[in-house]
Protein backbone atom coordinates (compact mmCIF):
# COMPACT_ATOMS: atom_id res chain seq x y z
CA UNK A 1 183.28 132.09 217.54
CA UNK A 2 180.82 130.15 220.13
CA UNK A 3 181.61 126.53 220.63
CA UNK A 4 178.89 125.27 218.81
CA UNK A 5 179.72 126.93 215.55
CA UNK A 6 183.28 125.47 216.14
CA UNK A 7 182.09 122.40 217.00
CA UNK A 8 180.31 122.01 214.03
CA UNK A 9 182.92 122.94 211.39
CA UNK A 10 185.25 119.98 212.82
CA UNK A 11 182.61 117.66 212.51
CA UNK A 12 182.18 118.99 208.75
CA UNK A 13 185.83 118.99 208.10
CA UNK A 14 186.17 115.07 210.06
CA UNK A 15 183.32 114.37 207.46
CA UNK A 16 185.41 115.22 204.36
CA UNK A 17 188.97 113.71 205.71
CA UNK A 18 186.64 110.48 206.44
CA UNK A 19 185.28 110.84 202.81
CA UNK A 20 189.13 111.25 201.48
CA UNK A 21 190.08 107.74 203.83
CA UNK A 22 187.41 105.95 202.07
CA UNK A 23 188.33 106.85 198.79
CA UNK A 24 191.95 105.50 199.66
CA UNK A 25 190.28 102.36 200.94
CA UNK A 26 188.80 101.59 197.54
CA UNK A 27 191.73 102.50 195.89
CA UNK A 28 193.54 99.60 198.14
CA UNK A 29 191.03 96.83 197.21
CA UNK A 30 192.03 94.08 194.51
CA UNK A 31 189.24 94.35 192.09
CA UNK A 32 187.78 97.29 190.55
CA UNK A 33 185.75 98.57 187.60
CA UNK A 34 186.82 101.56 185.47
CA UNK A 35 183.43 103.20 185.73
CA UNK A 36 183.72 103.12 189.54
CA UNK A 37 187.11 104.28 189.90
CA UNK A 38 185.79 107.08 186.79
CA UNK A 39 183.23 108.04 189.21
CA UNK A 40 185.18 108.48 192.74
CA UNK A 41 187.87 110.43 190.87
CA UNK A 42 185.11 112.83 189.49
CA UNK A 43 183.62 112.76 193.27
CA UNK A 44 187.26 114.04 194.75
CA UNK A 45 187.22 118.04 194.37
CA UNK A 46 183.79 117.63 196.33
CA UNK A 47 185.37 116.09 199.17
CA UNK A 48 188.32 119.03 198.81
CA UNK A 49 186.17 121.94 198.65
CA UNK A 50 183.59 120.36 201.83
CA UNK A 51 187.16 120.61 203.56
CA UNK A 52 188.26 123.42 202.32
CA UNK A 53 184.96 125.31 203.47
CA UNK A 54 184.95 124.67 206.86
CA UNK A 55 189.25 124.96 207.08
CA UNK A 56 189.08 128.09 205.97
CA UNK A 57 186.37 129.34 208.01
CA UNK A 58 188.16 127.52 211.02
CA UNK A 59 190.93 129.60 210.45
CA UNK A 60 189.41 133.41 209.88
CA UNK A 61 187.45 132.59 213.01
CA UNK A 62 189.75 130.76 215.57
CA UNK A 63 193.00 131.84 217.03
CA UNK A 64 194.54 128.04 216.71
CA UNK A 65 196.59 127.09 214.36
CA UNK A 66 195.01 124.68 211.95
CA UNK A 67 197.68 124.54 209.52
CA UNK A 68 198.87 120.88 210.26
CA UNK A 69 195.75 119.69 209.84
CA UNK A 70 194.96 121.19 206.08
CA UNK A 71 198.90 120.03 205.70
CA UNK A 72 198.05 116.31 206.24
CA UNK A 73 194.41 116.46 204.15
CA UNK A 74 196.16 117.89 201.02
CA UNK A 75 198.87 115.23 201.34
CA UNK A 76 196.85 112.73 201.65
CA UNK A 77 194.40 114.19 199.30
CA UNK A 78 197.08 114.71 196.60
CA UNK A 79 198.52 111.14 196.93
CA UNK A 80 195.24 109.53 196.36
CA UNK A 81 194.31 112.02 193.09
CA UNK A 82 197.95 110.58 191.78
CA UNK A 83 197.24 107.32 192.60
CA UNK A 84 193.40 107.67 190.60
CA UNK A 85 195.33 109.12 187.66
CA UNK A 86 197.84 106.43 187.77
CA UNK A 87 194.86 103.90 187.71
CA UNK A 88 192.97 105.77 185.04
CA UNK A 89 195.76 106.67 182.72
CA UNK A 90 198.59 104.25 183.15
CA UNK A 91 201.69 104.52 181.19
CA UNK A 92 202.33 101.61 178.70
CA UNK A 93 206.06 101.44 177.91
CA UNK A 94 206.66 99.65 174.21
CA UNK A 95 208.13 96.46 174.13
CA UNK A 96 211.60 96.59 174.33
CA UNK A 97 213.60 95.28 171.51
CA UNK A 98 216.17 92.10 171.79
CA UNK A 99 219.14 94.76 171.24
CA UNK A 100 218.27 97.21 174.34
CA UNK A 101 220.79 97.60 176.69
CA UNK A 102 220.66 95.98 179.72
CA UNK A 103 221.42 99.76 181.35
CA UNK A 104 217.41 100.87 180.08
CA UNK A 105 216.30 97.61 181.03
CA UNK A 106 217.52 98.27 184.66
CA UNK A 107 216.33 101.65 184.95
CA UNK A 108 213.02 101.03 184.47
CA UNK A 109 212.82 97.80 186.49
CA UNK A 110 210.76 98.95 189.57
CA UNK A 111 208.57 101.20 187.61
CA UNK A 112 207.17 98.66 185.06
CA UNK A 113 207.17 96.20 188.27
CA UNK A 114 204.61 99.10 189.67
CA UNK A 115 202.44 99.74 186.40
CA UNK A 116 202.05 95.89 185.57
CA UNK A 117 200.88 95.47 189.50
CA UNK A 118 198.38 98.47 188.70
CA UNK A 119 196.93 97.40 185.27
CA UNK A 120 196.58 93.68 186.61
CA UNK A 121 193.87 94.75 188.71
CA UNK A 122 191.47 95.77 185.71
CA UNK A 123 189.07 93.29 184.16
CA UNK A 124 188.46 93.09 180.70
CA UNK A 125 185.37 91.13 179.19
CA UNK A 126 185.76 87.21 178.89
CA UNK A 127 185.82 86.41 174.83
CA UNK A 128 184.01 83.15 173.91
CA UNK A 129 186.63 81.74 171.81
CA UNK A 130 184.95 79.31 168.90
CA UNK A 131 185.98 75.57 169.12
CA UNK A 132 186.32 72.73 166.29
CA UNK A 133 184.34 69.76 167.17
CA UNK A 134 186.17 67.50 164.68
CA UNK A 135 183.53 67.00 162.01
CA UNK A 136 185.33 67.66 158.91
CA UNK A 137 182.11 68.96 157.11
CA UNK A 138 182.01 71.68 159.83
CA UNK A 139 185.54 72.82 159.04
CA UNK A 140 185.33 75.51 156.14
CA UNK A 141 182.59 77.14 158.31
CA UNK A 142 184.82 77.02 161.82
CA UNK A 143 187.66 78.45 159.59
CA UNK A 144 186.08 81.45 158.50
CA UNK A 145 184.53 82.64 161.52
């Protein structure tokens, strides 16, 4: 393989490990939409398969060993596809009863710590709430809205 060619499938595969980093970054940040993170997640066997191209030709090609390199990418790839599902399906435990044991409420302590932290970062749409102004002629209609 000439040095060009080689040259230029690093720079492809840098492209999709800098797409992957991105996607992490967003995943990091406070506030987000579910249509955004909806679209990234759909956007994610893109980046894996831009990688995956110019890996695999890398490696029928070049007599190094690039297998540390796909190693990291599909751990780091794999972590952030969790961590998208997580965001776009999370688990909602039912309120525990008075009765439960304190041994179930323990077990689940850092997990429900985790999914709380995760589906406090989703906004849901403001509702206007009515309000009584105090004129008792205005009450039947405030009470039956």
């Amino acid at each position: 393989m000439d040095t060009t060619q080689r040259a230029r499938l690093i720079k492809q595969r840098a492209v999709a490990k800098v797409s992957l980093t991105r996607m992490q970054s967003f995943i990091d940040i406070c506030e987000r939409k579910i249509n955004d993170i909806q679209v990234r997640f759909d956007e994610l066997p893109n980046v894996y398969n831009k990688f995956e191209t110019a890996q695999c030709e890398l490696e029928l090609s070049d007599d190094t060993d690039h297998s540390l390199d796909t190693q990291q990418f599909e751990d780091q790839y794999f972590e952030v596809k969790a961590r998208f599902n997580e965001l776009l399906h999370p688990v909602v435990e039912p309120p525990r009863s008075r009765h439960s044991s304190p041994r179930s409420s323990l077990s689940g302590n850092s997990n429900n710590s985790r999914r709380s932290h995760v589906s406090s970062h989703i906004r849901l749409p403001t509702i206007a709430l009515p309000t009584f102004e105090g004129n008792t002629c205005s009450w039947l209609h405030f009470r039956y809205i």
